[in-house]
N, C-alpha and C. Protein backbone atom coordinates (compact mmCIF):
# COMPACT_ATOMS: atom_id res chain seq x y z
N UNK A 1 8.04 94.59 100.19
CA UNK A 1 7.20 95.74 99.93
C UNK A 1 6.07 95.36 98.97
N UNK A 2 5.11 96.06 98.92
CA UNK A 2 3.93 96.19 98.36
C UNK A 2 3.78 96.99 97.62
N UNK A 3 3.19 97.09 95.86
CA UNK A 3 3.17 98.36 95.20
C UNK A 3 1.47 98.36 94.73
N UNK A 4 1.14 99.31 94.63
CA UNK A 4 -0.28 99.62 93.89
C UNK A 4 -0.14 100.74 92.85
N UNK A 5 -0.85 100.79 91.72
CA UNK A 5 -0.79 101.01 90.39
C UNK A 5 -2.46 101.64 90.20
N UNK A 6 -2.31 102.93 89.52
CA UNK A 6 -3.70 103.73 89.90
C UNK A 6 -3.36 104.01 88.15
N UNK A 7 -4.47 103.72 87.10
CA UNK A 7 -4.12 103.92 86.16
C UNK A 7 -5.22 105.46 85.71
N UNK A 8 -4.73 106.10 84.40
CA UNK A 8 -5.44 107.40 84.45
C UNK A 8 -5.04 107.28 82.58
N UNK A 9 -5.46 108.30 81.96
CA UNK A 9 -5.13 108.54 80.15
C UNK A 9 -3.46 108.89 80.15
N UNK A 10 -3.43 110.02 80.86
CA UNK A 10 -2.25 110.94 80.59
C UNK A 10 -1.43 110.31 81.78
N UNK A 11 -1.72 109.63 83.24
CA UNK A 11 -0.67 109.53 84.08
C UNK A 11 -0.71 108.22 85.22
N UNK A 12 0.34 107.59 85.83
CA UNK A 12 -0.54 106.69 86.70
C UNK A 12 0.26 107.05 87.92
N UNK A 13 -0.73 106.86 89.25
CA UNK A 13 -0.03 107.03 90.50
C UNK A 13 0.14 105.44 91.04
N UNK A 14 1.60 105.96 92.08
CA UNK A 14 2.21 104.72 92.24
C UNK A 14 2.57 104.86 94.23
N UNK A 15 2.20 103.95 94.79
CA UNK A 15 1.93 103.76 96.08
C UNK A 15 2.39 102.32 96.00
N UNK A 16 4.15 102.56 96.93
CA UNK A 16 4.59 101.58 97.84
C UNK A 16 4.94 101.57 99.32
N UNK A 17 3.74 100.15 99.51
CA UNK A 17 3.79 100.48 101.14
C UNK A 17 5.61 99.00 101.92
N UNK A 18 5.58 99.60 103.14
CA UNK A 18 6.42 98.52 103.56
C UNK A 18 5.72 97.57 103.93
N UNK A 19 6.64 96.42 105.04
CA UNK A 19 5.60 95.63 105.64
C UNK A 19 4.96 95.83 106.76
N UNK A 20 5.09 97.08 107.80
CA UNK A 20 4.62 97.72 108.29
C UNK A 20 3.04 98.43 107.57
N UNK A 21 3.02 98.33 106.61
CA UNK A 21 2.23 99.49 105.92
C UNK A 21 2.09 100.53 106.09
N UNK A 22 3.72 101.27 105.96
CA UNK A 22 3.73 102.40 105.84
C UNK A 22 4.55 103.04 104.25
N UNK A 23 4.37 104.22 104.02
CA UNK A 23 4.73 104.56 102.53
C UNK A 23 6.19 104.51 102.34
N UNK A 24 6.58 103.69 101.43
CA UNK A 24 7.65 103.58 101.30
C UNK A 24 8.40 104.55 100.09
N UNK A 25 7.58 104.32 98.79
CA UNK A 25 7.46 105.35 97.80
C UNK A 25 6.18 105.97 97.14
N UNK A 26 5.92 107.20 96.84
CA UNK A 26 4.91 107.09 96.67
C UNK A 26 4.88 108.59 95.30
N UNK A 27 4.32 108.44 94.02
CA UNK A 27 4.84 109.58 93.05
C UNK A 27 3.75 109.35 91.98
N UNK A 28 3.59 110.17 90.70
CA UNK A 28 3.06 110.10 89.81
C UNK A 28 3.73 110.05 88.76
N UNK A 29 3.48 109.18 87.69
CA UNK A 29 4.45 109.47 86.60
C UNK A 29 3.60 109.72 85.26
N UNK A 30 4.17 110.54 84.12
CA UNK A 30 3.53 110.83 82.81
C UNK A 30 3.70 108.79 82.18
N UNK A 31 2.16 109.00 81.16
CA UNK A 31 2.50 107.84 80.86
C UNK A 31 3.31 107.47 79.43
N UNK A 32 4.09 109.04 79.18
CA UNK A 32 4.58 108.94 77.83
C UNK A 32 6.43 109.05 78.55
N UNK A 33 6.22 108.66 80.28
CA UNK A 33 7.86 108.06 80.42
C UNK A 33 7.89 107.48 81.98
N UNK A 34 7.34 106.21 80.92
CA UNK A 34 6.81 104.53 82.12
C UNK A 34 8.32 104.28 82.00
N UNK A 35 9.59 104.22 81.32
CA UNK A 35 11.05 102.96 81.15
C UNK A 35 11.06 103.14 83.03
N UNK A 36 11.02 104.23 83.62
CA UNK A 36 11.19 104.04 84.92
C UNK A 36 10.69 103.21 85.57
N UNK A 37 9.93 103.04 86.26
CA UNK A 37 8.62 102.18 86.65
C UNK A 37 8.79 100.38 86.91
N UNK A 38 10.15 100.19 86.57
CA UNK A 38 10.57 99.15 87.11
C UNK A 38 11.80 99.01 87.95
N UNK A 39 12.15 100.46 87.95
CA UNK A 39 12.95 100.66 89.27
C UNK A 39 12.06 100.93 90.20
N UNK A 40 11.25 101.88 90.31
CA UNK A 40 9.99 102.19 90.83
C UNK A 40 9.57 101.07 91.78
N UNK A 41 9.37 100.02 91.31
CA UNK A 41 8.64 98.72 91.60
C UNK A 41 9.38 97.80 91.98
N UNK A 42 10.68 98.44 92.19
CA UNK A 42 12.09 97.20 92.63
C UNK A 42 12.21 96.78 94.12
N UNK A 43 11.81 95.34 94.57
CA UNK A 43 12.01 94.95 95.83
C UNK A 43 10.63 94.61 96.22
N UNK A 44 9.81 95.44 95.55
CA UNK A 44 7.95 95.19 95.60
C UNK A 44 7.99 93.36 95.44
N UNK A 45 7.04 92.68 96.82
CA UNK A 45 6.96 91.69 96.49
C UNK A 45 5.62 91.21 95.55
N UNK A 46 4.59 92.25 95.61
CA UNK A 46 3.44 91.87 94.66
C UNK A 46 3.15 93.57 94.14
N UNK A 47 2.72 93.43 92.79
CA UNK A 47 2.17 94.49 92.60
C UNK A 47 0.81 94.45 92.14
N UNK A 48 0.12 95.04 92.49
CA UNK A 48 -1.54 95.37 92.50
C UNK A 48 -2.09 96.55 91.08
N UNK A 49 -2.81 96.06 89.93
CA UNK A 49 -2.84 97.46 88.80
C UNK A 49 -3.99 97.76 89.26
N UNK A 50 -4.21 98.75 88.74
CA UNK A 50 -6.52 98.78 88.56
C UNK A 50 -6.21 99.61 87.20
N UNK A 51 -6.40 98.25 86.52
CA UNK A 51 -6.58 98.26 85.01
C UNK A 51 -6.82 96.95 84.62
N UNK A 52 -7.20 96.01 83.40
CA UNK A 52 -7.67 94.78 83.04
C UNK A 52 -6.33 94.58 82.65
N UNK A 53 -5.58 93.15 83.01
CA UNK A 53 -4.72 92.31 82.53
C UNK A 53 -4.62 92.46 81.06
N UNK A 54 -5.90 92.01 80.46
CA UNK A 54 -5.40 91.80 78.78
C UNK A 54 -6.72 91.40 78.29
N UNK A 55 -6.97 91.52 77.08
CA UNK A 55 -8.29 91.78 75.79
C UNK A 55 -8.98 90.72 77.02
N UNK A 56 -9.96 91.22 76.42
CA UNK A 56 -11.23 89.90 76.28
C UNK A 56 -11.34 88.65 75.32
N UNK A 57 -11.51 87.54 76.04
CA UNK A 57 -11.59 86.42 74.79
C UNK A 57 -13.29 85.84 74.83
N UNK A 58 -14.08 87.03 75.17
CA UNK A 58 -15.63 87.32 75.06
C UNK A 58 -16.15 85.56 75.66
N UNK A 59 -15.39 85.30 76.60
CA UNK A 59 -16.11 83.76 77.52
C UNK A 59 -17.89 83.55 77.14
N UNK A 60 -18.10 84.77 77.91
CA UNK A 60 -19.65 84.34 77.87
C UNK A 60 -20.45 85.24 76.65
N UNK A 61 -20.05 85.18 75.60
CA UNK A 61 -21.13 85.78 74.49
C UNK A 61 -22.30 85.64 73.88
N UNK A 62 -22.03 83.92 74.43
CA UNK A 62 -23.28 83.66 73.78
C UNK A 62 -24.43 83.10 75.50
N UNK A 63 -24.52 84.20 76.55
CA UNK A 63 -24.97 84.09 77.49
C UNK A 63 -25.77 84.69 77.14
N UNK A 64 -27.45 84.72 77.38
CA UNK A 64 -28.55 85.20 76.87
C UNK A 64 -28.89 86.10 78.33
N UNK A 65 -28.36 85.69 79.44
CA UNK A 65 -29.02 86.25 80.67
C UNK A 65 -28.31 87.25 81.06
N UNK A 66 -26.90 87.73 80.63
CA UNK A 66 -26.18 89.28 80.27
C UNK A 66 -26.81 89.94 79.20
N UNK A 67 -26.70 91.51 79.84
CA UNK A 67 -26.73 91.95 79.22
C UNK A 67 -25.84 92.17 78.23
N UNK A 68 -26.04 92.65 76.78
CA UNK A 68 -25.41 92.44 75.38
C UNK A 68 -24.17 93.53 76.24
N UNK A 69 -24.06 94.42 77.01
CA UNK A 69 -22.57 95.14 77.21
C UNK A 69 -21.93 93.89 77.79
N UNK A 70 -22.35 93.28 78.42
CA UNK A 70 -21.45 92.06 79.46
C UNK A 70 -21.20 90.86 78.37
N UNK A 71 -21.70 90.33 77.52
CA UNK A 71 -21.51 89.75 76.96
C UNK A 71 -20.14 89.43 76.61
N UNK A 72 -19.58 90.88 76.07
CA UNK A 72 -18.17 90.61 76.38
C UNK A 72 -17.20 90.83 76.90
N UNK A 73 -17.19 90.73 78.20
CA UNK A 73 -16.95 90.84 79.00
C UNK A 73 -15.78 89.78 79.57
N UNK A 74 -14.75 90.22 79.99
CA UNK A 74 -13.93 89.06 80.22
C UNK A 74 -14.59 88.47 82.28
N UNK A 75 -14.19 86.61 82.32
CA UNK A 75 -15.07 86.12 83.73
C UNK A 75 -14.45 87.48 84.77
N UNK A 76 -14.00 87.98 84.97
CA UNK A 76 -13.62 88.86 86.38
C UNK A 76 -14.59 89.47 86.41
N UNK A 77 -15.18 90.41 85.07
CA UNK A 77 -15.98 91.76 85.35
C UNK A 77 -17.45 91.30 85.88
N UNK A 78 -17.49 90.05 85.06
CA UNK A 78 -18.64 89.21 85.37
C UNK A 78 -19.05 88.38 86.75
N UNK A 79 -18.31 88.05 86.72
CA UNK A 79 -18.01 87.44 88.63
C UNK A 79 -18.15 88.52 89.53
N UNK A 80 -17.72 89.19 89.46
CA UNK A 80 -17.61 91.07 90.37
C UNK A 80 -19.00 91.07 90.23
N UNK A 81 -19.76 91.47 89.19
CA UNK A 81 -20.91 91.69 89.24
C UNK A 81 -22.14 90.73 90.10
N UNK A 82 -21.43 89.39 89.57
CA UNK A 82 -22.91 88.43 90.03
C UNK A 82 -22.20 87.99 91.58
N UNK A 83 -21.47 87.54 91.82
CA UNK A 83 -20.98 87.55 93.22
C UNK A 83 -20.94 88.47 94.10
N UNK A 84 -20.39 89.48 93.83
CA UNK A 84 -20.10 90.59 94.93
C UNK A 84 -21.25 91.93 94.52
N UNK A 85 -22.16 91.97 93.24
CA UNK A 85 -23.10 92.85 93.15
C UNK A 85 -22.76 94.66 92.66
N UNK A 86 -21.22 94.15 92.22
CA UNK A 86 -20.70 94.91 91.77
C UNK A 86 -19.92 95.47 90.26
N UNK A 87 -20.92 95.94 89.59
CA UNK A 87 -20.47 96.19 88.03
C UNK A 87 -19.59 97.17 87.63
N UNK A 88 -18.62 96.97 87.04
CA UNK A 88 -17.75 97.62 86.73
C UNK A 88 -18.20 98.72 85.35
N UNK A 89 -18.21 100.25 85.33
CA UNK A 89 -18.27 101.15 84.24
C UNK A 89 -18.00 100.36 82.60
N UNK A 90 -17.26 99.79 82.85
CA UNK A 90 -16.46 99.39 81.58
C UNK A 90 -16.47 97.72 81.23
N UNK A 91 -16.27 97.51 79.70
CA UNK A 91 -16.43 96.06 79.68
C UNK A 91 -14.70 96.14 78.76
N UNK A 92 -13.89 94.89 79.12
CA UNK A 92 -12.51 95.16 78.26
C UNK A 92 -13.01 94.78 77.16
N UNK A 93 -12.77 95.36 75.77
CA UNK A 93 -12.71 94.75 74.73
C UNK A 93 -11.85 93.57 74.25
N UNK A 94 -12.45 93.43 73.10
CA UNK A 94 -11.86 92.14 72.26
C UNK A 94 -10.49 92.44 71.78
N UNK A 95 -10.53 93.64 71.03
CA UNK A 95 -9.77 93.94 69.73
C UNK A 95 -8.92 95.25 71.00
N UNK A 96 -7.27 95.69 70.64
CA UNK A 96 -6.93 96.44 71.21
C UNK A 96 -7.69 97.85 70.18
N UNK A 97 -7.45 97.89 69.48
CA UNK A 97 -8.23 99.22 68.44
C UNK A 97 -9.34 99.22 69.47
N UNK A 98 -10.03 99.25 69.92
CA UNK A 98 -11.36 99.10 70.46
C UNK A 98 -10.95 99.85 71.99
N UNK A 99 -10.14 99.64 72.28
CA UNK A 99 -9.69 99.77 73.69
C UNK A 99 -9.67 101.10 74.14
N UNK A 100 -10.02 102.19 75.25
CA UNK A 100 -9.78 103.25 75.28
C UNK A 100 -8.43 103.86 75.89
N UNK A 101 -7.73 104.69 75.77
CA UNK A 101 -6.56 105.30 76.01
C UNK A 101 -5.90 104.70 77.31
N UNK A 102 -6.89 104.49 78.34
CA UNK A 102 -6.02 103.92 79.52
C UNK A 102 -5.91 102.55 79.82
N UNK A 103 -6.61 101.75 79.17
CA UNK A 103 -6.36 100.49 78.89
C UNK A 103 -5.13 100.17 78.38
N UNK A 104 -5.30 100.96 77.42
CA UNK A 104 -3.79 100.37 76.66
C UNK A 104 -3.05 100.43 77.27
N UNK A 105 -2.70 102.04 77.93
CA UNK A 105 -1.52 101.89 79.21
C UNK A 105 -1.31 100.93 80.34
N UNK A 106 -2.97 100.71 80.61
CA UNK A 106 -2.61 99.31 81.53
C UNK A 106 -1.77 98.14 81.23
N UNK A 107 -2.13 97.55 80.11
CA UNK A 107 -1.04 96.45 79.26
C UNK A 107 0.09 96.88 79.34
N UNK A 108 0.28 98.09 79.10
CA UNK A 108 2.22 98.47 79.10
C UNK A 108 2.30 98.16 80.38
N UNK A 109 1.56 99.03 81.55
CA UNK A 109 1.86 98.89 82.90
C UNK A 109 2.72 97.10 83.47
N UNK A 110 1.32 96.38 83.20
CA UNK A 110 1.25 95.08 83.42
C UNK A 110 2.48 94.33 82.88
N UNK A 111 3.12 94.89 81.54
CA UNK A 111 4.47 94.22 80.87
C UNK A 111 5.51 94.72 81.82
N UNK A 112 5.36 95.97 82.60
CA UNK A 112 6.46 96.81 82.85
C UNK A 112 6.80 95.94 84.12
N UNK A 113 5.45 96.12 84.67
CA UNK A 113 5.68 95.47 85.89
C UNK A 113 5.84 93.53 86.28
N UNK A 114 5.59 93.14 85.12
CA UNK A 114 6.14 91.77 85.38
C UNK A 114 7.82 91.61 84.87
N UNK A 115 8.59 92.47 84.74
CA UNK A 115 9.75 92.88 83.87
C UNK A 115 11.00 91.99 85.05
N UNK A 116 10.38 91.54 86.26
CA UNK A 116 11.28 91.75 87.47
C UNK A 116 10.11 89.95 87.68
N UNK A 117 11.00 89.59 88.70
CA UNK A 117 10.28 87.98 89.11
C UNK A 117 9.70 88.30 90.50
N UNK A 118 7.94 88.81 90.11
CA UNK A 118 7.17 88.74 90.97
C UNK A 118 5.85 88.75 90.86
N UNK A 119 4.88 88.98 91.20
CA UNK A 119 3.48 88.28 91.19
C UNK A 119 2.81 89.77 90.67
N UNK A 120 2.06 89.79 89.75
CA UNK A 120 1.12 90.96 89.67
C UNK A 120 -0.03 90.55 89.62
N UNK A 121 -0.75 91.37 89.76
CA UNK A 121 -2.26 91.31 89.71
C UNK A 121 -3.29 92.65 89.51
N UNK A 122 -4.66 91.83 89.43
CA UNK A 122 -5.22 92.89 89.11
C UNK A 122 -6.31 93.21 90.23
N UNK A 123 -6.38 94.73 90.31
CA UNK A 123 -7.54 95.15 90.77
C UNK A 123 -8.62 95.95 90.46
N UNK A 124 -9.16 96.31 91.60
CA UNK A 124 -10.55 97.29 91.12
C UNK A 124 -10.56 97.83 92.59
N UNK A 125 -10.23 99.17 92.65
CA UNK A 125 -10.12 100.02 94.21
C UNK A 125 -11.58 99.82 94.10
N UNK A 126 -12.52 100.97 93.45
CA UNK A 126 -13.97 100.68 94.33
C UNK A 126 -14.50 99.44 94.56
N UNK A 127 -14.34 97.91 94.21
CA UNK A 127 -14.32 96.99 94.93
C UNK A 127 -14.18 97.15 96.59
N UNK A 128 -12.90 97.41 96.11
CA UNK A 128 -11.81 97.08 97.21
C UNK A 128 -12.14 97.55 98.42
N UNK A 129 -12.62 98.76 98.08
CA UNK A 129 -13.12 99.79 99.14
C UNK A 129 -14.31 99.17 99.68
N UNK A 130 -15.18 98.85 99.00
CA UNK A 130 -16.69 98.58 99.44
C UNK A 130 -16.63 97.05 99.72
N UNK A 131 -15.69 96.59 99.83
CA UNK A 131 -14.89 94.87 100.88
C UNK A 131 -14.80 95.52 102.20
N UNK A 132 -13.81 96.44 102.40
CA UNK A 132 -13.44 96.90 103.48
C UNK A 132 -14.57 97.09 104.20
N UNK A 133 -15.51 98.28 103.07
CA UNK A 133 -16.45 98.99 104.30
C UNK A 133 -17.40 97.90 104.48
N UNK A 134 -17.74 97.38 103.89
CA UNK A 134 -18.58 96.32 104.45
C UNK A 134 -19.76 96.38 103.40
N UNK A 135 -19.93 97.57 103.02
CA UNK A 135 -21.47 97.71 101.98
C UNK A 135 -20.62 99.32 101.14
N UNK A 136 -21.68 100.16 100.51
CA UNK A 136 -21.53 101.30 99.81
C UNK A 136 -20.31 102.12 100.61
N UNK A 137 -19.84 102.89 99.65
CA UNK A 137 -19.18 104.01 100.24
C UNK A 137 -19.71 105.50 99.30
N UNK A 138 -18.70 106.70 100.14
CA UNK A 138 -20.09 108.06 99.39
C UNK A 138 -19.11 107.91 97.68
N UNK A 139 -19.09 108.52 97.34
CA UNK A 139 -18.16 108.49 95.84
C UNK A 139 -16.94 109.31 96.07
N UNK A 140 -16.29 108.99 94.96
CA UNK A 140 -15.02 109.42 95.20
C UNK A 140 -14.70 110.87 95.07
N UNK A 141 -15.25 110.89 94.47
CA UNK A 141 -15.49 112.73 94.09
C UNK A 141 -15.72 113.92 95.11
N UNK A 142 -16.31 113.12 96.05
CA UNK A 142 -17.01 114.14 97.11
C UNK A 142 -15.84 114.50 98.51
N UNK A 143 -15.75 114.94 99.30
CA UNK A 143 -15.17 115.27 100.54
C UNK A 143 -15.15 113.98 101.75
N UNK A 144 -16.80 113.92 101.81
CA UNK A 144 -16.75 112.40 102.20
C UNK A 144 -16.36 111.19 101.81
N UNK A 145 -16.51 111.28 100.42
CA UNK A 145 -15.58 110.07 99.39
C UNK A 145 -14.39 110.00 100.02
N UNK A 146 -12.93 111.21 99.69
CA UNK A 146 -11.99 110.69 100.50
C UNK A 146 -11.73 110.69 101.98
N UNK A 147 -12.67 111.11 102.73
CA UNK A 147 -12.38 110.89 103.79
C UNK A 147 -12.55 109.65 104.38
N UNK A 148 -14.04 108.96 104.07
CA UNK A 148 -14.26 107.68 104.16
C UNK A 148 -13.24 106.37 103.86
N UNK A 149 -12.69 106.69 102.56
CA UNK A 149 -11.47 105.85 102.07
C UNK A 149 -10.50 106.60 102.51
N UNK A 150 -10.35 107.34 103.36
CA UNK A 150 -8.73 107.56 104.05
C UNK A 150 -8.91 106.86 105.59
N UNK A 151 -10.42 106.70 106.03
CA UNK A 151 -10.25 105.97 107.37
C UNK A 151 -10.49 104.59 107.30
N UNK A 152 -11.22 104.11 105.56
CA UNK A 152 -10.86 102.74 105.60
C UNK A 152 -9.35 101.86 105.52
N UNK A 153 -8.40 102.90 104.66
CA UNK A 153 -7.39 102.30 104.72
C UNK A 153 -6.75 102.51 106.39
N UNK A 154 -6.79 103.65 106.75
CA UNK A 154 -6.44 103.90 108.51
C UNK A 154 -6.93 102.09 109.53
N UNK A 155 -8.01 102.01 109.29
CA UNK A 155 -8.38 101.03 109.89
C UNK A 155 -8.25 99.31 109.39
N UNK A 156 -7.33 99.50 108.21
CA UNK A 156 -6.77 98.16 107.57
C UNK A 156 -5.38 98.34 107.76
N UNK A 157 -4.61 99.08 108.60
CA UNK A 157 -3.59 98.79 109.05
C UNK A 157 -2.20 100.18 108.72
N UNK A 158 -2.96 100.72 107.30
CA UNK A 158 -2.00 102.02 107.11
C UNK A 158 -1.53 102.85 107.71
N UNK A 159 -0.21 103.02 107.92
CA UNK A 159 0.06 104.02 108.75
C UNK A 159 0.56 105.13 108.20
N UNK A 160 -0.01 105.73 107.69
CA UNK A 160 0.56 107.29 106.71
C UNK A 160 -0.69 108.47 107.38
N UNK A 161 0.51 109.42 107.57
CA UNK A 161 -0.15 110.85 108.23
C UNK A 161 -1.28 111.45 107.05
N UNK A 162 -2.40 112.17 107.15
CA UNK A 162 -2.74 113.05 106.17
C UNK A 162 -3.16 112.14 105.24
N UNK A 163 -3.90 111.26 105.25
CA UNK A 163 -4.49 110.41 104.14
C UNK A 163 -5.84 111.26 103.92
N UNK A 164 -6.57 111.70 104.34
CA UNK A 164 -7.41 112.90 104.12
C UNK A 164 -6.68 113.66 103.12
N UNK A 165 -5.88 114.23 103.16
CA UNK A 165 -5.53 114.66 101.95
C UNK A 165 -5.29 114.50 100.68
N UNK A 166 -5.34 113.45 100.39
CA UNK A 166 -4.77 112.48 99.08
C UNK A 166 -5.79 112.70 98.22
N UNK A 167 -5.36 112.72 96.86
CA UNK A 167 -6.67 112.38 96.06
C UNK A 167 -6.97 111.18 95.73
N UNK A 168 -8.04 111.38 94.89
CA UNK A 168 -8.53 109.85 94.85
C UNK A 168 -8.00 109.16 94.37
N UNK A 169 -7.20 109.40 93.20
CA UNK A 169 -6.03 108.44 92.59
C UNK A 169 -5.34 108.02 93.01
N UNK A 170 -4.72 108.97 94.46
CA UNK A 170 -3.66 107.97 95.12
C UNK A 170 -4.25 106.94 96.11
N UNK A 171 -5.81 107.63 96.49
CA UNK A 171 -6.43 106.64 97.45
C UNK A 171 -6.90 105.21 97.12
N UNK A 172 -6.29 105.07 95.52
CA UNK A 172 -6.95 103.69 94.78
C UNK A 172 -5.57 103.30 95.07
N UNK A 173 -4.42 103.91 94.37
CA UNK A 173 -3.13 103.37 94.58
C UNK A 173 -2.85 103.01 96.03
N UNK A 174 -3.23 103.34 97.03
CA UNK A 174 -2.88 103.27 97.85
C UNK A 174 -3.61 101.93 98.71
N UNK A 175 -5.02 101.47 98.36
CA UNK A 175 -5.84 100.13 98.63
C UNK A 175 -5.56 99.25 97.40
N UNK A 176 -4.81 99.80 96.48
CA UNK A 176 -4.20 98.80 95.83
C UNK A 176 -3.29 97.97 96.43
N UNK A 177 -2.23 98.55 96.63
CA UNK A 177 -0.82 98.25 97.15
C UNK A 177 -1.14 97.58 98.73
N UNK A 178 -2.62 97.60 99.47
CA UNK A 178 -3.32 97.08 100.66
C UNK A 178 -3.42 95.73 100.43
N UNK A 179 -4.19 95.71 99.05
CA UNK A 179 -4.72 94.33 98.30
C UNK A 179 -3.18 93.35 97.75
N UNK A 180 -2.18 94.16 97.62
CA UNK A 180 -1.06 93.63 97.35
C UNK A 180 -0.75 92.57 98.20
N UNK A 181 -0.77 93.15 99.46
CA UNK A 181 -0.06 92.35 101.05
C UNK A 181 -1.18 92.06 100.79
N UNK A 182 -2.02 91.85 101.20
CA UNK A 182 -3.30 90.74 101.17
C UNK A 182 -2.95 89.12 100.30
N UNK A 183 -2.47 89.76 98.94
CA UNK A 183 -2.48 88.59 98.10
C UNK A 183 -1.12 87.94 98.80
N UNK A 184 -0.09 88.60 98.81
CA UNK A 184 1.16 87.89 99.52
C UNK A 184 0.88 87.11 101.03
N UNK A 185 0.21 87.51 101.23
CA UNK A 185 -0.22 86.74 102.59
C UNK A 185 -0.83 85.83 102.56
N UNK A 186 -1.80 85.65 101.33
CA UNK A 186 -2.73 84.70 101.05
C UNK A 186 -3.74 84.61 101.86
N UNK A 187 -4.07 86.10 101.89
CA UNK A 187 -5.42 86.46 102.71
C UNK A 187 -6.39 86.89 101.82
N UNK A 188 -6.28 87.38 100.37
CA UNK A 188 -6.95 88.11 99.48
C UNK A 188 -7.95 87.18 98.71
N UNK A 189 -9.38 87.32 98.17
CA UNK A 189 -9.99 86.30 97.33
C UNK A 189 -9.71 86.82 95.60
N UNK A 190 -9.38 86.32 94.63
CA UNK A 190 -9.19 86.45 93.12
C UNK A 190 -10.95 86.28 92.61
N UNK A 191 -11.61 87.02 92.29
CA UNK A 191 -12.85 86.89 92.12
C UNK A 191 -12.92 86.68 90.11
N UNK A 192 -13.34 85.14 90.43
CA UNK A 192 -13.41 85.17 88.31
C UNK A 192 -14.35 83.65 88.30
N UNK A 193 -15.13 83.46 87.28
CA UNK A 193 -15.77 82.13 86.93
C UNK A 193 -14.89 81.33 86.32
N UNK A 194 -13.71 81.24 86.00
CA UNK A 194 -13.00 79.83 85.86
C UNK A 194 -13.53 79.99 84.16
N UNK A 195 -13.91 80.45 83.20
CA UNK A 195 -13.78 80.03 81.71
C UNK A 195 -13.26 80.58 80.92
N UNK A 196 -12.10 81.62 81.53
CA UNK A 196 -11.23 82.11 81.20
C UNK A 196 -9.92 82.44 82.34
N UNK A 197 -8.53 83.21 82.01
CA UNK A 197 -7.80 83.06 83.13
C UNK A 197 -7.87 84.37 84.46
N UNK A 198 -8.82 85.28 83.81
CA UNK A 198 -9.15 86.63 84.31
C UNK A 198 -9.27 86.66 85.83
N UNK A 199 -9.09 87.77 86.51
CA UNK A 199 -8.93 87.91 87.77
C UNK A 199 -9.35 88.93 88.90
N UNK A 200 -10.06 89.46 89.41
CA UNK A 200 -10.05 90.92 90.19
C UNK A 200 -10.10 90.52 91.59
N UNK A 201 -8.99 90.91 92.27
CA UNK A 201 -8.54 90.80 93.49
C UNK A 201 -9.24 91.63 94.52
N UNK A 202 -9.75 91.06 95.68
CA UNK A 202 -10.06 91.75 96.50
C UNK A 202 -9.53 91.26 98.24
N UNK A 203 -9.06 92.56 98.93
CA UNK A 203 -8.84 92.38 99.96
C UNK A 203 -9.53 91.45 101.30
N UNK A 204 -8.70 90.84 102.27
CA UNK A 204 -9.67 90.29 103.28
C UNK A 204 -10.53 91.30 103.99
N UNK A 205 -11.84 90.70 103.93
CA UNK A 205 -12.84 91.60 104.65
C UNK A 205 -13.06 92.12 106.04
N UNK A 206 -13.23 92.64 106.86
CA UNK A 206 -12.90 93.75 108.16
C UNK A 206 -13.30 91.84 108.91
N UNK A 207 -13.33 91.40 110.20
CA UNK A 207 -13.59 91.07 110.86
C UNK A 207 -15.08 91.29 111.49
């Protein structure tokens, strides 16, 4: 099985597909009662977060051709950007004090879920999404947002009824846990410059 990890302040959604890619479990949990979450994740052969692994060790700071937000920036956010043309809202900080509320939970996430002997990783759904589609998608917010990402995952192999319905949180969890089997297959690319150990996973691209 495959799990994907949708992180939020107050909660994270959790999407496990089989090897079929169909839903195997799929729930939300408060993030003030994660001890579960490794039963949750039991039998999962990879799990997929969309949250940053861990601090920044500010690689490129003294890069004059980033901008001073990227600067510190750990290589994933940076690679995303100059490779794939895609910048991420957020830069991880250095210092955890610095960090905002769902970060931190990501780190718990990331401890919780390596708790068991299996591969985690990290992602970034709107990546992920805009691999699939090939270029832009509408935003997530909108009607077309999830509908668009309910027929990209439809057409990467998912088989779950009513994906139109989902919100967007589960629709990240849910191309998370896509990008999961991707990486287990060793179909997925790890997008990072190598001067640190940082990582953002993205799915194989449509044919």
């Amino acid at each position: 099985m495959f799990a994907g990890i949708d992180l939020g302040q107050r909660r994270i959604h959790v999407v496990v597909l089989d090897e079929e890619l169909r839903l195997s479990k799929g729930l939300v949990m408060d993030v003030s009662d994660l001890e579960g979450l490794p039963l949750v994740l039991s039998g999962s052969e990879v799990v997929a977060i969309d949250a940053p692994e861990r601090l920044s060790r500010e690689p490129h700071a003294e890069d004059g051709i980033l901008s001073p937000k990227f600067r510190a920036a750990r290589c994933a956010e940076i690679a995303l950007g100059r490779s794939q043309g895609i910048w991420v809202p957020w830069v991880t900080p250095s210092t955890e004090t610095e960090c905002p509320d769902w970060m931190r939970v990501g780190f718990q996430v990331f401890e919780l879920a390596r708790s068991a002997d299996r591969r985690v990783v990290e992602v970034y759904p709107h990546a992920a999404f805009r691999t699939l589609a090939g270029g832009a998608v509408p935003s997530k917010s909108t009607a077309n947002g999830l509908f668009a990402r309910a027929q990209l995952l439809q057409h990467s192999g998912v088989g779950v009824d009513g994906l139109e319905m989902w919100s967007h949180d589960s629709l990240d969890a849910c191309i998370a846990a896509v990008v999961a089997r991707h990486v287990a297959e060793g179909a997925a690319e790890a997008v990072g410059c190598g001067h640190d150990d940082s990582a953002i996973w993205l799915p194989r691209p449509p044919a």
